[in-house]
ModelCIF file with pLDDT and N, C-alpha, C, O atoms, coordinates in Angstrom:
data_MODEL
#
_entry.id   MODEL 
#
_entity.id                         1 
_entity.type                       polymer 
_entity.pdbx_number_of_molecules   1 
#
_entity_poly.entity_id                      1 
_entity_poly.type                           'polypeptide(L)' 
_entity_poly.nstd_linkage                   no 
_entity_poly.nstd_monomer                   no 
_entity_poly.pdbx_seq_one_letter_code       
;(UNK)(UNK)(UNK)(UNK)(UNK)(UNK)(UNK)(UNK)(UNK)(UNK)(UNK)(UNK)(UNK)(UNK)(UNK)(UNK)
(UNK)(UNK)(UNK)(UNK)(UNK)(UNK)(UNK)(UNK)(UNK)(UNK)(UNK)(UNK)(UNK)(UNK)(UNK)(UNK)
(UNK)(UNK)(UNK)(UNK)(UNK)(UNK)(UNK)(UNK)(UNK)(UNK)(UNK)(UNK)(UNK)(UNK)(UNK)
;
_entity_poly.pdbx_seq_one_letter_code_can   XXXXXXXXXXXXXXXXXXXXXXXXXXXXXXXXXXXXXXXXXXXXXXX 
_entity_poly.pdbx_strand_id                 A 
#
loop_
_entity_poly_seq.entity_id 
_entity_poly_seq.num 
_entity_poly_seq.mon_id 
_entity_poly_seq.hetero 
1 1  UNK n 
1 2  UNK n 
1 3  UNK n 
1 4  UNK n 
1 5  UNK n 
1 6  UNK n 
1 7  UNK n 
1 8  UNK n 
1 9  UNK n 
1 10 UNK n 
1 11 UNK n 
1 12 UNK n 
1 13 UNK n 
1 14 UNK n 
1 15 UNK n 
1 16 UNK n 
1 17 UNK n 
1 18 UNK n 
1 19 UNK n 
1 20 UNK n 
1 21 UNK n 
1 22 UNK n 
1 23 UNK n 
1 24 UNK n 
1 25 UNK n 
1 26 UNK n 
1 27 UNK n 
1 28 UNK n 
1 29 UNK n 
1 30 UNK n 
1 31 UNK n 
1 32 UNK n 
1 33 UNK n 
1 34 UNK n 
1 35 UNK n 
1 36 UNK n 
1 37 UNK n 
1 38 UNK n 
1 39 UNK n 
1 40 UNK n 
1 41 UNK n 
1 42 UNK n 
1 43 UNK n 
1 44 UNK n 
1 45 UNK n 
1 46 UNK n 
1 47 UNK n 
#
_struct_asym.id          A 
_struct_asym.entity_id   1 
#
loop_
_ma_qa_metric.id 
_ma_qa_metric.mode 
_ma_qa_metric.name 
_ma_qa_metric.software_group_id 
_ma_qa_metric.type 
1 global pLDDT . pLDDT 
2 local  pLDDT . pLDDT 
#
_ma_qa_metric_global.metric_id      1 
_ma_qa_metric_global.metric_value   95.00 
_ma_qa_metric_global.model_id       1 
_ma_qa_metric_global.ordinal_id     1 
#
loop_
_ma_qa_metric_local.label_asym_id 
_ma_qa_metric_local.label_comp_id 
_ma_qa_metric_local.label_seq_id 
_ma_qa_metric_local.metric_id 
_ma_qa_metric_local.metric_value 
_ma_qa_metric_local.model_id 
_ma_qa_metric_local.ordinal_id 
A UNK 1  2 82.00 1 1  
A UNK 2  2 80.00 1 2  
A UNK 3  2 86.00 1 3  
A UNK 4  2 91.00 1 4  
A UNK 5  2 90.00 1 5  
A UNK 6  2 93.00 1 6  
A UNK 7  2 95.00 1 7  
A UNK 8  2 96.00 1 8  
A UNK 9  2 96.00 1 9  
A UNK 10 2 95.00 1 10 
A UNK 11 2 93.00 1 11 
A UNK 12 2 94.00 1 12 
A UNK 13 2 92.00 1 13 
A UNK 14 2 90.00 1 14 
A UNK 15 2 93.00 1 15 
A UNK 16 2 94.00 1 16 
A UNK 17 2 96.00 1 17 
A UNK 18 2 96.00 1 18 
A UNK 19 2 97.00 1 19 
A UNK 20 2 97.00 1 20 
A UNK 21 2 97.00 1 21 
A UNK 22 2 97.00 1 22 
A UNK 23 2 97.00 1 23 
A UNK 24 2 97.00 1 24 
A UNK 25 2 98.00 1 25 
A UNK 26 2 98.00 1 26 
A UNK 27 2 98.00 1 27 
A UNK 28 2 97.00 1 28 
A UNK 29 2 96.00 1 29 
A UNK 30 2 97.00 1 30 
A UNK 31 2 97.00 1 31 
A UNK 32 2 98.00 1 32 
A UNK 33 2 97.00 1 33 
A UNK 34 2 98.00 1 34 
A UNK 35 2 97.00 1 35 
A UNK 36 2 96.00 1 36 
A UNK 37 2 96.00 1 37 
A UNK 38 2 97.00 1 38 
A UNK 39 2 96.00 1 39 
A UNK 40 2 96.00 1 40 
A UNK 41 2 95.00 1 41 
A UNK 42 2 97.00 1 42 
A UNK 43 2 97.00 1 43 
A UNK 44 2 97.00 1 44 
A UNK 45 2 97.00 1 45 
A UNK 46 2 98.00 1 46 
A UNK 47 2 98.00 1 47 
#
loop_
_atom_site.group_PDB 
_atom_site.id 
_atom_site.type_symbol 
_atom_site.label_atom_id 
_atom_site.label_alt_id 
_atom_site.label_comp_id 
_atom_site.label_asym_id 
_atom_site.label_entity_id 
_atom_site.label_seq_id 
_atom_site.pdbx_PDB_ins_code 
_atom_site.Cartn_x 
_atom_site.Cartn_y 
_atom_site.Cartn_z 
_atom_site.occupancy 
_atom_site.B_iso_or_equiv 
_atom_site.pdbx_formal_charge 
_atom_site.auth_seq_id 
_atom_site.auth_comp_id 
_atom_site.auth_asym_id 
_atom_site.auth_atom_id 
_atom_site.pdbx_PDB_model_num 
ATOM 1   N N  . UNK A 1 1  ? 112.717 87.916  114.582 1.00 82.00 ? 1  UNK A N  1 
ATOM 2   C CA . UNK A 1 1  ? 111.738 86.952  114.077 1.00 82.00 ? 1  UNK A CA 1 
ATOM 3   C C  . UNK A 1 1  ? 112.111 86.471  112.674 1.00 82.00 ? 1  UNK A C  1 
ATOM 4   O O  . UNK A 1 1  ? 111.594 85.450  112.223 1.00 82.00 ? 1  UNK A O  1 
ATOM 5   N N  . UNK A 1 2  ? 112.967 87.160  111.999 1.00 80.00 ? 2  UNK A N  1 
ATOM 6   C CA . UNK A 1 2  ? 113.492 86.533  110.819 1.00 80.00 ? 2  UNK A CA 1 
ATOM 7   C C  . UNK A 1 2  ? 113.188 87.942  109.963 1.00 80.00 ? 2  UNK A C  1 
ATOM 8   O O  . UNK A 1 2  ? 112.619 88.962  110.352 1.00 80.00 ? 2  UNK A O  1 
ATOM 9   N N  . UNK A 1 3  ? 113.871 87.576  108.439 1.00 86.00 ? 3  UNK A N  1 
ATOM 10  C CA . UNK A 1 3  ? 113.849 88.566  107.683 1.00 86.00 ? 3  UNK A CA 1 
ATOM 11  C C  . UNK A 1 3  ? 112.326 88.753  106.982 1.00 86.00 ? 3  UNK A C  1 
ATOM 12  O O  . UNK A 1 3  ? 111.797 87.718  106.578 1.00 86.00 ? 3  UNK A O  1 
ATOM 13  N N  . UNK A 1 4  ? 111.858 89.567  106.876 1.00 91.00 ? 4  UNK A N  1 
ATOM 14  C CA . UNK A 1 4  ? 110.559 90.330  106.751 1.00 91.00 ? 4  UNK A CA 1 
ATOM 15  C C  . UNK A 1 4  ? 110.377 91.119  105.246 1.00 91.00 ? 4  UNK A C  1 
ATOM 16  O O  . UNK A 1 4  ? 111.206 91.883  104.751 1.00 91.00 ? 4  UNK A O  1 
ATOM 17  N N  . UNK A 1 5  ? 109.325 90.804  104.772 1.00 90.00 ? 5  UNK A N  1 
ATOM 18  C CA . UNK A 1 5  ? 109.402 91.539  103.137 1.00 90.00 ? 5  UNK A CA 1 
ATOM 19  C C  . UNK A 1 5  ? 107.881 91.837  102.915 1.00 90.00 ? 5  UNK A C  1 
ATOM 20  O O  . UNK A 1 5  ? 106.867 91.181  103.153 1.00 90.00 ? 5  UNK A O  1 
ATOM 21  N N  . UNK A 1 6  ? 108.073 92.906  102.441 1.00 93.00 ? 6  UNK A N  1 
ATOM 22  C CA . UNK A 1 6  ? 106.579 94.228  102.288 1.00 93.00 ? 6  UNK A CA 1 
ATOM 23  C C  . UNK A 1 6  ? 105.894 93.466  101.096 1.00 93.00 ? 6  UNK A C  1 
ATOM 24  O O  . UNK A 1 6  ? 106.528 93.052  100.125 1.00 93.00 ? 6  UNK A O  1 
ATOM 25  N N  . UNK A 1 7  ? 104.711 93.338  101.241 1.00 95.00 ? 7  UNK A N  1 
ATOM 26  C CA . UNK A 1 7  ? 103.603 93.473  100.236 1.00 95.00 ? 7  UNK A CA 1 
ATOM 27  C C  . UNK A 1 7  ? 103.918 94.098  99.269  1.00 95.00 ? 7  UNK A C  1 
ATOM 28  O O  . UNK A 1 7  ? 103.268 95.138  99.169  1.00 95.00 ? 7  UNK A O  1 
ATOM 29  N N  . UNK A 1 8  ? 104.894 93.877  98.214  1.00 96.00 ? 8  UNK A N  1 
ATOM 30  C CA . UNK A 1 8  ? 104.916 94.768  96.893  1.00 96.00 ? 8  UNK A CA 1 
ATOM 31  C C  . UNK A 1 8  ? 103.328 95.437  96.203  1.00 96.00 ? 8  UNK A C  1 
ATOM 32  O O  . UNK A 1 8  ? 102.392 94.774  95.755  1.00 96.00 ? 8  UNK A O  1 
ATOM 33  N N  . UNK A 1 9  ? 103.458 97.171  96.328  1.00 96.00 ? 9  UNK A N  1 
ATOM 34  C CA . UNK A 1 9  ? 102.165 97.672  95.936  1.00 96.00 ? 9  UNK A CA 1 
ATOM 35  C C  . UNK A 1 9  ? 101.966 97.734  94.570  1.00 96.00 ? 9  UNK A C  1 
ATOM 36  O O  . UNK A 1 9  ? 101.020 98.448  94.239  1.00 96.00 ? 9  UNK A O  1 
ATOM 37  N N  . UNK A 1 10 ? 102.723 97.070  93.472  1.00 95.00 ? 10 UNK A N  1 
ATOM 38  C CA . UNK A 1 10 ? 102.805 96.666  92.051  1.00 95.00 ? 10 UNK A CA 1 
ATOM 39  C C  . UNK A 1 10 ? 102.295 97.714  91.329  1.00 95.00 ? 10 UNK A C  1 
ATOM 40  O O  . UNK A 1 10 ? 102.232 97.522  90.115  1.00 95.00 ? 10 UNK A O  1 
ATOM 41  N N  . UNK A 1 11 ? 101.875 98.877  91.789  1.00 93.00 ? 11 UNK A N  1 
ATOM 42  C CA . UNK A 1 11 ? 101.520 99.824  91.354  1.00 93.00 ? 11 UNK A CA 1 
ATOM 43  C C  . UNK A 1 11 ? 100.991 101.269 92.128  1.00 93.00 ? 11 UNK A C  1 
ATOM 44  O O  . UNK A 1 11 ? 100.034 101.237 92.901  1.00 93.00 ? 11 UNK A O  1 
ATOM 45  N N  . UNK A 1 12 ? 101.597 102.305 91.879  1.00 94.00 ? 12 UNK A N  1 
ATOM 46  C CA . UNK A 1 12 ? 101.026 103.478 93.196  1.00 94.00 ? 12 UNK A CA 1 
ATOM 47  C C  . UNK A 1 12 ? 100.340 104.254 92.767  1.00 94.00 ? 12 UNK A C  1 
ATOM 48  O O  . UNK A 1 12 ? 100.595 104.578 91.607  1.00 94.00 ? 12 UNK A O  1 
ATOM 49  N N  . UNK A 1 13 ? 99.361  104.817 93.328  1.00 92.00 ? 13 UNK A N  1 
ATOM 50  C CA . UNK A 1 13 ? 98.086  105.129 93.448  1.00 92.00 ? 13 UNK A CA 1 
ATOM 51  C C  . UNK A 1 13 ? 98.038  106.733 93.954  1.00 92.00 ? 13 UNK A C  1 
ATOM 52  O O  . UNK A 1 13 ? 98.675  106.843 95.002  1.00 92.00 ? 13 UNK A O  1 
ATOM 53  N N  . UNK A 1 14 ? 97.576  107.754 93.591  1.00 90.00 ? 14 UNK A N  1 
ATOM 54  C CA . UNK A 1 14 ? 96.898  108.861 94.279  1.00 90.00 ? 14 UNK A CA 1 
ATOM 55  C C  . UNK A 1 14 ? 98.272  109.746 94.152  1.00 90.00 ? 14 UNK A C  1 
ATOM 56  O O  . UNK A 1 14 ? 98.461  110.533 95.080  1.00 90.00 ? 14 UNK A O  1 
ATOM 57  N N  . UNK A 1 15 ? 99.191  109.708 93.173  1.00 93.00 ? 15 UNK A N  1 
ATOM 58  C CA . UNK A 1 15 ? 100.270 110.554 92.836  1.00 93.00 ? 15 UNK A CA 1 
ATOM 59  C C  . UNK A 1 15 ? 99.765  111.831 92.247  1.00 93.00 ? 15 UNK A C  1 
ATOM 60  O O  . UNK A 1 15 ? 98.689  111.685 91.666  1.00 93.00 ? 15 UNK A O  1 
ATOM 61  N N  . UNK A 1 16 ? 100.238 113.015 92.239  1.00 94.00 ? 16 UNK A N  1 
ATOM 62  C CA . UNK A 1 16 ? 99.820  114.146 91.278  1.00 94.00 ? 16 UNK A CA 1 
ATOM 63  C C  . UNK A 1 16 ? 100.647 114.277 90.220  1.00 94.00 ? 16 UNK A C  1 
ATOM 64  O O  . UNK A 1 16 ? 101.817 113.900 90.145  1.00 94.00 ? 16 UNK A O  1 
ATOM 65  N N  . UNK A 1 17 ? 99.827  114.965 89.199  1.00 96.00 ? 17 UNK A N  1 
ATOM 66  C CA . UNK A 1 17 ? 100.334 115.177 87.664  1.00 96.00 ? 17 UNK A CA 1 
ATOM 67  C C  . UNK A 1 17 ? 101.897 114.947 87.674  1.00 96.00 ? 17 UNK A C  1 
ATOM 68  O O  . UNK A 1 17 ? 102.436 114.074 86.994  1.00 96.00 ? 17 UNK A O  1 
ATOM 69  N N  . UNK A 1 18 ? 102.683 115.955 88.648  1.00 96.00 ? 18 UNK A N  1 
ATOM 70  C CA . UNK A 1 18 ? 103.654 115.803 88.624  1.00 96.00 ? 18 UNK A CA 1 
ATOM 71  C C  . UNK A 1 18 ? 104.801 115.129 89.220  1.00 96.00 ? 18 UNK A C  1 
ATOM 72  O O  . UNK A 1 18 ? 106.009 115.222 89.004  1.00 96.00 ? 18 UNK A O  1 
ATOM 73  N N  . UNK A 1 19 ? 104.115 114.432 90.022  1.00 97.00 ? 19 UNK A N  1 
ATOM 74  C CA . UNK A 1 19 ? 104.646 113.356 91.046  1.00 97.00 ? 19 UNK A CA 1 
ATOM 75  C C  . UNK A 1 19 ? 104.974 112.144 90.261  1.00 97.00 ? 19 UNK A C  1 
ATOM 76  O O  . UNK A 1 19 ? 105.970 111.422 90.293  1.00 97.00 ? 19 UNK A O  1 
ATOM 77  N N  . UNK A 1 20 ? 103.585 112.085 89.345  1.00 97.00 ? 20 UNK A N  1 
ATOM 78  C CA . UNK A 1 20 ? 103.479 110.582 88.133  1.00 97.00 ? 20 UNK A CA 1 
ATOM 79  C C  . UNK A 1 20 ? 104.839 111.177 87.187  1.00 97.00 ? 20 UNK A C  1 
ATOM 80  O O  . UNK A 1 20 ? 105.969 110.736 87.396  1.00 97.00 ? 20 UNK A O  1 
ATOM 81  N N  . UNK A 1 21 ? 104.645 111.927 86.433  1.00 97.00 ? 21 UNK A N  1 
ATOM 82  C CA . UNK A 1 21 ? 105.952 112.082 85.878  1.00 97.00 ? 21 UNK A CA 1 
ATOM 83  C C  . UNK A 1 21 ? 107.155 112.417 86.401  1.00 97.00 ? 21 UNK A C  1 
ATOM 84  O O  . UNK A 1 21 ? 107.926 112.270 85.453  1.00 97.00 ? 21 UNK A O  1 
ATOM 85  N N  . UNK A 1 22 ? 108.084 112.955 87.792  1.00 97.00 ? 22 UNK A N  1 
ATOM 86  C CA . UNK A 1 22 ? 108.452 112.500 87.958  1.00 97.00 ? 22 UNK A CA 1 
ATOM 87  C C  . UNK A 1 22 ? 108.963 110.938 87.762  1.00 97.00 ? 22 UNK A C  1 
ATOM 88  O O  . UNK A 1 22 ? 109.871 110.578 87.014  1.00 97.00 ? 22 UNK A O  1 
ATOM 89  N N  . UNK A 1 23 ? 108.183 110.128 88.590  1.00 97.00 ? 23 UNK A N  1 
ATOM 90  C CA . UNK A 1 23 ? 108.239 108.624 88.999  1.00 97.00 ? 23 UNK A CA 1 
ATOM 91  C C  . UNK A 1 23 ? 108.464 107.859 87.726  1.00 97.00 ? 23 UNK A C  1 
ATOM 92  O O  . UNK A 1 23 ? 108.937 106.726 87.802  1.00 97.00 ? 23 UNK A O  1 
ATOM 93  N N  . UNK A 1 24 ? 108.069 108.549 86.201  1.00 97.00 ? 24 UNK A N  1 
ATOM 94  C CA . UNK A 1 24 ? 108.113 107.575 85.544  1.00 97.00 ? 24 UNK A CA 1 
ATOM 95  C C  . UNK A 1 24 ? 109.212 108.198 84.719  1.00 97.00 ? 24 UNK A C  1 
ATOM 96  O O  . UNK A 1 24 ? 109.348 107.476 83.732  1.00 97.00 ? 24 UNK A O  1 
ATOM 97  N N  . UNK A 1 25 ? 110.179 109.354 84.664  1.00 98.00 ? 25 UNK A N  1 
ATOM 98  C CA . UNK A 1 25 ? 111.126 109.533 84.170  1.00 98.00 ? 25 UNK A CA 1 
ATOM 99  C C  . UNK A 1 25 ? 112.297 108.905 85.390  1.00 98.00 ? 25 UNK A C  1 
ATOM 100 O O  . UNK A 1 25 ? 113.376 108.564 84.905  1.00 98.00 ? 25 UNK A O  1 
ATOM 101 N N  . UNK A 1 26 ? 112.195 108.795 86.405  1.00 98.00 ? 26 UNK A N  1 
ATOM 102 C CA . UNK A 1 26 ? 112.982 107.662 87.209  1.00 98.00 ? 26 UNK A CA 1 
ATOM 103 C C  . UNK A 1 26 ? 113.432 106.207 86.673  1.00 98.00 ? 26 UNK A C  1 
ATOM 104 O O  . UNK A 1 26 ? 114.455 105.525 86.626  1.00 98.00 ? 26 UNK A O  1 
ATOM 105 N N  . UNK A 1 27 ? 111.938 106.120 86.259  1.00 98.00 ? 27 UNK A N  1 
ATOM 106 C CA . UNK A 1 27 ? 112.144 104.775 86.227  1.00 98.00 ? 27 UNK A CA 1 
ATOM 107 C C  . UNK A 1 27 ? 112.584 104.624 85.259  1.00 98.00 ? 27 UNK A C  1 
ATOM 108 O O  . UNK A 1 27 ? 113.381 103.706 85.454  1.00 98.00 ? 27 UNK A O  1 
ATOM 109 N N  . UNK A 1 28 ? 112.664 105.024 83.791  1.00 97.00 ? 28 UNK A N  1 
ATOM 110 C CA . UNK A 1 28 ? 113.051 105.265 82.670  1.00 97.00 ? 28 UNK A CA 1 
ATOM 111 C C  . UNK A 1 28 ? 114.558 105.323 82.703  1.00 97.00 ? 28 UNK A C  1 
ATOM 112 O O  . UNK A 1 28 ? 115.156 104.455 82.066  1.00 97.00 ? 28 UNK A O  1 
ATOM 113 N N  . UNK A 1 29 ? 115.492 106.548 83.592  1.00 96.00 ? 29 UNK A N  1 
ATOM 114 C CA . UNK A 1 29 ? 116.202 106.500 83.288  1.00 96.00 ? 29 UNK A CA 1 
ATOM 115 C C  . UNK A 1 29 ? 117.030 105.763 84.370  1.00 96.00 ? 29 UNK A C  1 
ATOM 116 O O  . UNK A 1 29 ? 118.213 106.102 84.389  1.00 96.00 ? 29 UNK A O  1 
ATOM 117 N N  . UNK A 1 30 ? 116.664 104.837 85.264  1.00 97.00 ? 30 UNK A N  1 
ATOM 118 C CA . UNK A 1 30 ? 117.312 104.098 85.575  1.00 97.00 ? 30 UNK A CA 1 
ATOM 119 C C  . UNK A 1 30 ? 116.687 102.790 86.158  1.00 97.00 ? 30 UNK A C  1 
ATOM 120 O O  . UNK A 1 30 ? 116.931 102.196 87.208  1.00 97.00 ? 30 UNK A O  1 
ATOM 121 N N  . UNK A 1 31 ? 115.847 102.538 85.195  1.00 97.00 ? 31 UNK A N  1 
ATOM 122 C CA . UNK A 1 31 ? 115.580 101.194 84.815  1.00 97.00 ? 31 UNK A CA 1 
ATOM 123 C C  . UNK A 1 31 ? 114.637 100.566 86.036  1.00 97.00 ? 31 UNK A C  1 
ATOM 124 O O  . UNK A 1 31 ? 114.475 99.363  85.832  1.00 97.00 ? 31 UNK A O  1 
ATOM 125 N N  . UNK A 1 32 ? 114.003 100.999 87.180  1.00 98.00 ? 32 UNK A N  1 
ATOM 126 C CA . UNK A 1 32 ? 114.047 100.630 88.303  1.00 98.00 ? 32 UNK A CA 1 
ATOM 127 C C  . UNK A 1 32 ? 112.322 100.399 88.063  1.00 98.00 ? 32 UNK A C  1 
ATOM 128 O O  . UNK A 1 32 ? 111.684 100.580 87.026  1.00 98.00 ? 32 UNK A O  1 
ATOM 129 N N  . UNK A 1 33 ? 111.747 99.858  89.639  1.00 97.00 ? 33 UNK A N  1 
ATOM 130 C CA . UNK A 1 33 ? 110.191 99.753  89.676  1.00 97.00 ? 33 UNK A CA 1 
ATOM 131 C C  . UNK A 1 33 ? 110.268 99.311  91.122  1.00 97.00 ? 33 UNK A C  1 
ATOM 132 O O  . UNK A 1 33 ? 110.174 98.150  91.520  1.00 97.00 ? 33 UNK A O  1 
ATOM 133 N N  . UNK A 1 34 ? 110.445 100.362 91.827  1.00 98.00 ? 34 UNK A N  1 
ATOM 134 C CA . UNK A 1 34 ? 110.835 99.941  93.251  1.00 98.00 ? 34 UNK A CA 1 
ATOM 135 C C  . UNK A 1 34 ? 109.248 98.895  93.974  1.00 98.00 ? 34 UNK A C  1 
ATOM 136 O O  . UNK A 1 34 ? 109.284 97.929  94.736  1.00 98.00 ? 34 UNK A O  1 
ATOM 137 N N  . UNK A 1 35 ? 108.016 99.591  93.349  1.00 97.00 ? 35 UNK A N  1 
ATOM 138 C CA . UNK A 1 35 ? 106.921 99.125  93.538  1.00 97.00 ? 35 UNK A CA 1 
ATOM 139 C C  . UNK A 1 35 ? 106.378 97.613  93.381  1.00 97.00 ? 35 UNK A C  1 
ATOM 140 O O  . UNK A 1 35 ? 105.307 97.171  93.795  1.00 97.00 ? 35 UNK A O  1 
ATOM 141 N N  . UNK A 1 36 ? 107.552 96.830  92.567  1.00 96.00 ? 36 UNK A N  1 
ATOM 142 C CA . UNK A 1 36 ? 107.657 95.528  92.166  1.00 96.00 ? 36 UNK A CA 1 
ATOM 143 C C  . UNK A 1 36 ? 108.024 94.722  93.556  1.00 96.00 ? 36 UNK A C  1 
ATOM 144 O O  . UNK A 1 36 ? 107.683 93.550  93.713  1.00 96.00 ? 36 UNK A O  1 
ATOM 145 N N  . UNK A 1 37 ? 108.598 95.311  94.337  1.00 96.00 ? 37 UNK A N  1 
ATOM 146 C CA . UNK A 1 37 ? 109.195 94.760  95.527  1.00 96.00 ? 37 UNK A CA 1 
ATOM 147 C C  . UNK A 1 37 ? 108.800 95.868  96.511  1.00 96.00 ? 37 UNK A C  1 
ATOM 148 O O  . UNK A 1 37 ? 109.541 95.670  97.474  1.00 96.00 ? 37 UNK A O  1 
ATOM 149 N N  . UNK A 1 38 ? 108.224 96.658  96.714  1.00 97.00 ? 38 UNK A N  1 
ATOM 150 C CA . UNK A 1 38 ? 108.277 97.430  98.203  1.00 97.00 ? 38 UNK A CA 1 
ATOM 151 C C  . UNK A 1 38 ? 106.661 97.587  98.235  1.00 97.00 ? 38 UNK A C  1 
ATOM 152 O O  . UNK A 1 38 ? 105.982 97.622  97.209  1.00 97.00 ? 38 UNK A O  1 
ATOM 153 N N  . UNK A 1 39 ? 106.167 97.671  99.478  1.00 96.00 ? 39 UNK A N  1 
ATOM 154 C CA . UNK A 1 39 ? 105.116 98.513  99.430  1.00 96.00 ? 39 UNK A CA 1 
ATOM 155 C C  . UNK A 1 39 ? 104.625 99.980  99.070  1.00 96.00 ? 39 UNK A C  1 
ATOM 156 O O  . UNK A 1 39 ? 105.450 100.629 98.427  1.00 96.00 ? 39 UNK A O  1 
ATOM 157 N N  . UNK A 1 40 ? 103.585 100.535 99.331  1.00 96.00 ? 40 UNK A N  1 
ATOM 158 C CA . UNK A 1 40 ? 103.114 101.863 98.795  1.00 96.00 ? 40 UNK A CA 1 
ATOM 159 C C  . UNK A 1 40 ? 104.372 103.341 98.998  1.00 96.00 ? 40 UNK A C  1 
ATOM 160 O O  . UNK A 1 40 ? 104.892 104.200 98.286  1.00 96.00 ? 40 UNK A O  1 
ATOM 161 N N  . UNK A 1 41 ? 104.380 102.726 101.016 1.00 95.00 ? 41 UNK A N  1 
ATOM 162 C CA . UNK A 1 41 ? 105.295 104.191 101.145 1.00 95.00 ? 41 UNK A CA 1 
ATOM 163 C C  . UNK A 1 41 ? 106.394 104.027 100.764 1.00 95.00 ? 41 UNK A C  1 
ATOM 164 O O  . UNK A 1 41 ? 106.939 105.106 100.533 1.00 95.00 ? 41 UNK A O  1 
ATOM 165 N N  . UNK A 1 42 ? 107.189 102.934 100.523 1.00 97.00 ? 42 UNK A N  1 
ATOM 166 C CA . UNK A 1 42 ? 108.561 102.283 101.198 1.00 97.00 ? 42 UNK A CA 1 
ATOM 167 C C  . UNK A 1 42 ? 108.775 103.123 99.144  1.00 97.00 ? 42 UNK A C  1 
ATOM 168 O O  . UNK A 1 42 ? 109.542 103.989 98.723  1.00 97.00 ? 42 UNK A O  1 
ATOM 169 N N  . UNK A 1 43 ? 107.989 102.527 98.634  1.00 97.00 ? 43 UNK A N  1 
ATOM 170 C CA . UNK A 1 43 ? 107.869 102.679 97.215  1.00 97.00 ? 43 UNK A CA 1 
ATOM 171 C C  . UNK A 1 43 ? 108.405 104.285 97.101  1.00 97.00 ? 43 UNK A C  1 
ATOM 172 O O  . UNK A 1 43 ? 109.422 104.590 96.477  1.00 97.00 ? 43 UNK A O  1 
ATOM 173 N N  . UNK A 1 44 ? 107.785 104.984 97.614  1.00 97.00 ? 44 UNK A N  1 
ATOM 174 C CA . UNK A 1 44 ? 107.381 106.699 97.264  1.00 97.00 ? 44 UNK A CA 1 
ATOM 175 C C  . UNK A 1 44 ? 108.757 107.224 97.847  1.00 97.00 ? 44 UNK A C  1 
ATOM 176 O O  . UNK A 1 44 ? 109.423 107.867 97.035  1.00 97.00 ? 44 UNK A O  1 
ATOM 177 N N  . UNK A 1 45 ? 109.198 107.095 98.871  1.00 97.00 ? 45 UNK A N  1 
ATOM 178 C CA . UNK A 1 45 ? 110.774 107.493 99.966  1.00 97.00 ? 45 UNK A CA 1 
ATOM 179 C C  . UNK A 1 45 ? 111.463 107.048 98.674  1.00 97.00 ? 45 UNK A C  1 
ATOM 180 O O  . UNK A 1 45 ? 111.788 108.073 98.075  1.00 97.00 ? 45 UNK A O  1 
ATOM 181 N N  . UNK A 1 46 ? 111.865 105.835 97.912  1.00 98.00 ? 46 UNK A N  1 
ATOM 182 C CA . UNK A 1 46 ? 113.100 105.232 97.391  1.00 98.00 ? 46 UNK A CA 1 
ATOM 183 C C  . UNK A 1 46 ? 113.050 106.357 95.927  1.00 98.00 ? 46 UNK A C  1 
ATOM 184 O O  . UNK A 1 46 ? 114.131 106.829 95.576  1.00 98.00 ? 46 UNK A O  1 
ATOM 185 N N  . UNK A 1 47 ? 112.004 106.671 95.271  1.00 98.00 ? 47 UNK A N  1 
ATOM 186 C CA . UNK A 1 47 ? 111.558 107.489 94.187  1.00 98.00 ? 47 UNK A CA 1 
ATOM 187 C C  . UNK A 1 47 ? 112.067 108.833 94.569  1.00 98.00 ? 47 UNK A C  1 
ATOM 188 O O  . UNK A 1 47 ? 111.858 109.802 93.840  1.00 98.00 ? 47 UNK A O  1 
#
């Protein structure tokens, strides 16, 4: 049907203490915001 692109969830929701940090020393050290472009889960797998 053609190429297909997720609802970017621009922000994720319902992480724990340490899940959030994780995710945001990711992103820090390599610059990324997978959530800008993927949806919720697609977001959480690439992290």
């Amino acid at each position: 049907r053609g190429l297909h692109r997720e609802q970017p969830a621009r922000e994720l929701r319902g992480l724990g203490a340490l899940e959030a940090q994780r995710v945001s020393a990711l992103r820090s050290g390599y610059q990324v915001q997978f959530e800008q472009r993927l949806g919720p889960r697609s977001s959480k797998i690439n992290y």
